[in-house]
N, C-alpha and C. Protein backbone atom coordinates (compact mmCIF):
# COMPACT_ATOMS: atom_id res chain seq x y z
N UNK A 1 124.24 89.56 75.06
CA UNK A 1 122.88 89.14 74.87
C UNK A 1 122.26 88.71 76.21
N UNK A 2 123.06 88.25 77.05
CA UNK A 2 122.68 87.72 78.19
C UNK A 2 122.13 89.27 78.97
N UNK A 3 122.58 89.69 79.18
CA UNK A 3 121.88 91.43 79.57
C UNK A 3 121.03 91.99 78.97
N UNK A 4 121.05 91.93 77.86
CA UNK A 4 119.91 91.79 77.38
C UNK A 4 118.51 91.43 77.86
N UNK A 5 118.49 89.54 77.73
CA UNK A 5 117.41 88.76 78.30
C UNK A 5 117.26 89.21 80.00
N UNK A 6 118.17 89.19 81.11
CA UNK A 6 118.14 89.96 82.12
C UNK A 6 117.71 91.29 82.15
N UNK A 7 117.80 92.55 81.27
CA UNK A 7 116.85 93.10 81.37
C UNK A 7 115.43 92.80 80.94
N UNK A 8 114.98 92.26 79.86
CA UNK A 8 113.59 92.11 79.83
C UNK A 8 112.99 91.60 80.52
N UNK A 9 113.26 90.50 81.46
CA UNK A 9 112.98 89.82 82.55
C UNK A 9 113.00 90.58 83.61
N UNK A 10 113.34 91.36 84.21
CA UNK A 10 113.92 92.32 84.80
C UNK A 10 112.62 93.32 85.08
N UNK A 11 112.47 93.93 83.51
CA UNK A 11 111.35 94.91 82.65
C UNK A 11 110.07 94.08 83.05
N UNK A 12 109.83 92.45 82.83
CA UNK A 12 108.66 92.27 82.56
C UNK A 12 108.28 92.03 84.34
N UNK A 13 108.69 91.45 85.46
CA UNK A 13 108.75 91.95 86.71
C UNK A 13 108.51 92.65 87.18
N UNK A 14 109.07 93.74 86.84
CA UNK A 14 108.81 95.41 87.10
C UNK A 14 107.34 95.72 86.79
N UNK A 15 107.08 95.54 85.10
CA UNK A 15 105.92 95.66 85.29
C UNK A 15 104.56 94.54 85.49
N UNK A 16 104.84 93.80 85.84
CA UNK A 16 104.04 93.47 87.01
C UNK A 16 103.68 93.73 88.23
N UNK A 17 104.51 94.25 89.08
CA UNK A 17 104.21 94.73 90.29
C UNK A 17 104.18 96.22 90.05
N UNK A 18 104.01 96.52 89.17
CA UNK A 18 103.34 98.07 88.81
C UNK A 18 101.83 97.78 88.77
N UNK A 19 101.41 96.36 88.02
CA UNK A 19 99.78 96.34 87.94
C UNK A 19 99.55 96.15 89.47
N UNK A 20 99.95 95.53 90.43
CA UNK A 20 99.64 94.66 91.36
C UNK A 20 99.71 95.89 92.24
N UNK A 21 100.71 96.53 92.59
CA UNK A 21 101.05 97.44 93.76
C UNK A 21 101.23 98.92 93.01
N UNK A 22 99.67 99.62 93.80
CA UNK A 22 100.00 101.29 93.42
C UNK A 22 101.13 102.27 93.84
N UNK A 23 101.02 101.23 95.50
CA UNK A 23 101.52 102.32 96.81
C UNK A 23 103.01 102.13 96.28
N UNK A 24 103.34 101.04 95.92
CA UNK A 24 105.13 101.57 95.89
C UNK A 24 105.31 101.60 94.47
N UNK A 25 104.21 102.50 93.71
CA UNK A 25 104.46 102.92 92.39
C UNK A 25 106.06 103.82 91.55
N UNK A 26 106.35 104.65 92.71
CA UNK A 26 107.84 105.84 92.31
C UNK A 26 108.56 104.71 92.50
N UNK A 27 109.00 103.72 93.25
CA UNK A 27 110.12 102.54 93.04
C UNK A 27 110.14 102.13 92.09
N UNK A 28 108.74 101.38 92.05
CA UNK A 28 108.65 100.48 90.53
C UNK A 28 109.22 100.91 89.12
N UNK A 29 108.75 102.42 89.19
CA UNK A 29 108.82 102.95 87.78
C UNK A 29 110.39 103.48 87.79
N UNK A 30 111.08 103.42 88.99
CA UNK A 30 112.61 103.47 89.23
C UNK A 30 113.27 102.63 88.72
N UNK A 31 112.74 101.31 89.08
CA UNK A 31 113.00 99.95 88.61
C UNK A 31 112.56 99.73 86.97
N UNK A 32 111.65 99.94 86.34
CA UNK A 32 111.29 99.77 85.11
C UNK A 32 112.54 100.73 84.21
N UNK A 33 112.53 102.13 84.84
CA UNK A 33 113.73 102.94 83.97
C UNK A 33 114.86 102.08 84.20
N UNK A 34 115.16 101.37 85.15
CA UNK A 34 116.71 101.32 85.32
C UNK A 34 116.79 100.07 84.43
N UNK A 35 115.81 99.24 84.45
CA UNK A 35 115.67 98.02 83.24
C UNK A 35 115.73 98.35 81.75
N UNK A 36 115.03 99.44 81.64
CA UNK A 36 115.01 99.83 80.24
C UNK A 36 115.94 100.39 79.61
N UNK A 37 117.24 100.90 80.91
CA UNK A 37 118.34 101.39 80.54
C UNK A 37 119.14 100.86 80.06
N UNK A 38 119.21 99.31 80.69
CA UNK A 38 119.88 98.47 80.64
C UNK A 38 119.84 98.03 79.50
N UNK A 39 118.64 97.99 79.12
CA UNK A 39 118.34 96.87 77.92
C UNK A 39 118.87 97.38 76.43
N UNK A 40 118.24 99.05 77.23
CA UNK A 40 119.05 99.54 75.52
C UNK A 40 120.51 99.64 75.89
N UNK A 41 121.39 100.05 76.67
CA UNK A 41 122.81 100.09 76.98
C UNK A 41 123.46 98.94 76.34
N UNK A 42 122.76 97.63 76.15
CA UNK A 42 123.27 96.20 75.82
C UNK A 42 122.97 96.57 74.41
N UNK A 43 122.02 96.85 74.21
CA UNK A 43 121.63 96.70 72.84
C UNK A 43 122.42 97.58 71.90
N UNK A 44 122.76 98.78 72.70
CA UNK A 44 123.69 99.69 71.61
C UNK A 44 124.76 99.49 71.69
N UNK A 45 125.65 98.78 73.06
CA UNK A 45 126.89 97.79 72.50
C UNK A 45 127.18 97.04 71.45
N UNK A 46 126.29 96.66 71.01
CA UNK A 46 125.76 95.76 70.28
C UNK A 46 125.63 95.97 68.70
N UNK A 47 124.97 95.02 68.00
CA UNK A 47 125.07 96.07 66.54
C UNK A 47 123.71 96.23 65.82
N UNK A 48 122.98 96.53 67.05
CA UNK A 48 121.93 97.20 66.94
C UNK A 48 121.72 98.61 66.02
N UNK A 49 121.21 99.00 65.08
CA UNK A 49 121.15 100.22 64.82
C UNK A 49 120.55 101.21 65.25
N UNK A 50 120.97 102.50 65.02
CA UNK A 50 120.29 103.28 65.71
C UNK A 50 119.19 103.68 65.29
N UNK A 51 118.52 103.25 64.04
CA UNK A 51 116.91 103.47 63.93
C UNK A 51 116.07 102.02 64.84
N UNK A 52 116.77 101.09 65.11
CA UNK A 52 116.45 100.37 65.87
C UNK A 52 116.19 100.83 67.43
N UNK A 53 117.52 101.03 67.68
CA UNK A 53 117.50 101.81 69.23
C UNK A 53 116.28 102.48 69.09
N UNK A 54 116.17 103.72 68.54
CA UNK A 54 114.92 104.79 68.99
C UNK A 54 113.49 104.06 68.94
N UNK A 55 113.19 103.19 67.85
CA UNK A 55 112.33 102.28 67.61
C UNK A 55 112.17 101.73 69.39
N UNK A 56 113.24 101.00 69.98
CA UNK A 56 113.33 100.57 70.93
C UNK A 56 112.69 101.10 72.30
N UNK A 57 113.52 102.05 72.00
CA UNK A 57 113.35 103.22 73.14
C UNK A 57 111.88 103.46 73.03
N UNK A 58 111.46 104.23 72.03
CA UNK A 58 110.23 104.64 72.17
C UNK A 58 109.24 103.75 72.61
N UNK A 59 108.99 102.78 72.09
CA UNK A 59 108.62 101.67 72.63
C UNK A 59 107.87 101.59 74.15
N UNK A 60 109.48 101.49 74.69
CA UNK A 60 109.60 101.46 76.17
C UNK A 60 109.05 102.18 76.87
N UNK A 61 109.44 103.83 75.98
CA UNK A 61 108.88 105.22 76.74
C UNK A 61 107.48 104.87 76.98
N UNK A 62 106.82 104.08 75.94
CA UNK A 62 105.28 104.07 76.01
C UNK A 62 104.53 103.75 76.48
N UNK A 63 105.66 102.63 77.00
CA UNK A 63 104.90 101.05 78.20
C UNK A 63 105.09 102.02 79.26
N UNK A 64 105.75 103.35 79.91
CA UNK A 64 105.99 103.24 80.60
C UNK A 64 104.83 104.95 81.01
N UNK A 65 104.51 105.60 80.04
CA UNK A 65 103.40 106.31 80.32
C UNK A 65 102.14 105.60 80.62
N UNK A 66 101.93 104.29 80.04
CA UNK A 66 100.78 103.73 79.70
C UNK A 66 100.65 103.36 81.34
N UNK A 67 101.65 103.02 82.00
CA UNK A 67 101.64 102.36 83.38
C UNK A 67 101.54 103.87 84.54
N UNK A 68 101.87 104.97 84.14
CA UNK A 68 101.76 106.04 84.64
C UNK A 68 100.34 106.69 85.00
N UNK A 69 99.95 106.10 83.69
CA UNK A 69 98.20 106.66 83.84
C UNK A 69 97.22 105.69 84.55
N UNK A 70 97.85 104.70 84.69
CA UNK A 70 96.96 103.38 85.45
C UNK A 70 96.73 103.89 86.39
């Protein structure tokens, strides 16, 4: 669980300096995937289900177009 909370913290960081900074946008969104990897990687250790996971995932995928088009 603790990896968990470290990724979302992690995630919510990330995207912040996605609103703040355009120019080092391809890092950021390096950094946001590698958080979001994380978060589900913990989570499917876990006894998370897998209609949960995709729930999850998708989610994520969305925050992370939504920050693409900014």
């Amino acid at each position: 669980m603790k990896r968990t909370i470290a990724g979302f913290t992690l995630l919510l960081a990330t995207v912040t300096e996605l609103v703040r900074a355009k120019a080092s946008r391809p890092a950021l969104l390096d950094a946001y995937d590698d958080a979001s990897d994380q978060i589900i990687d913990t989570l499917r250790a876990g006894s998370t289900s897998d209609a949960e996971l995709q729930s999850i995932h998708k989610a994520l995928a969305r925050l992370r177009l939504a920050f693409e088009e900014k």
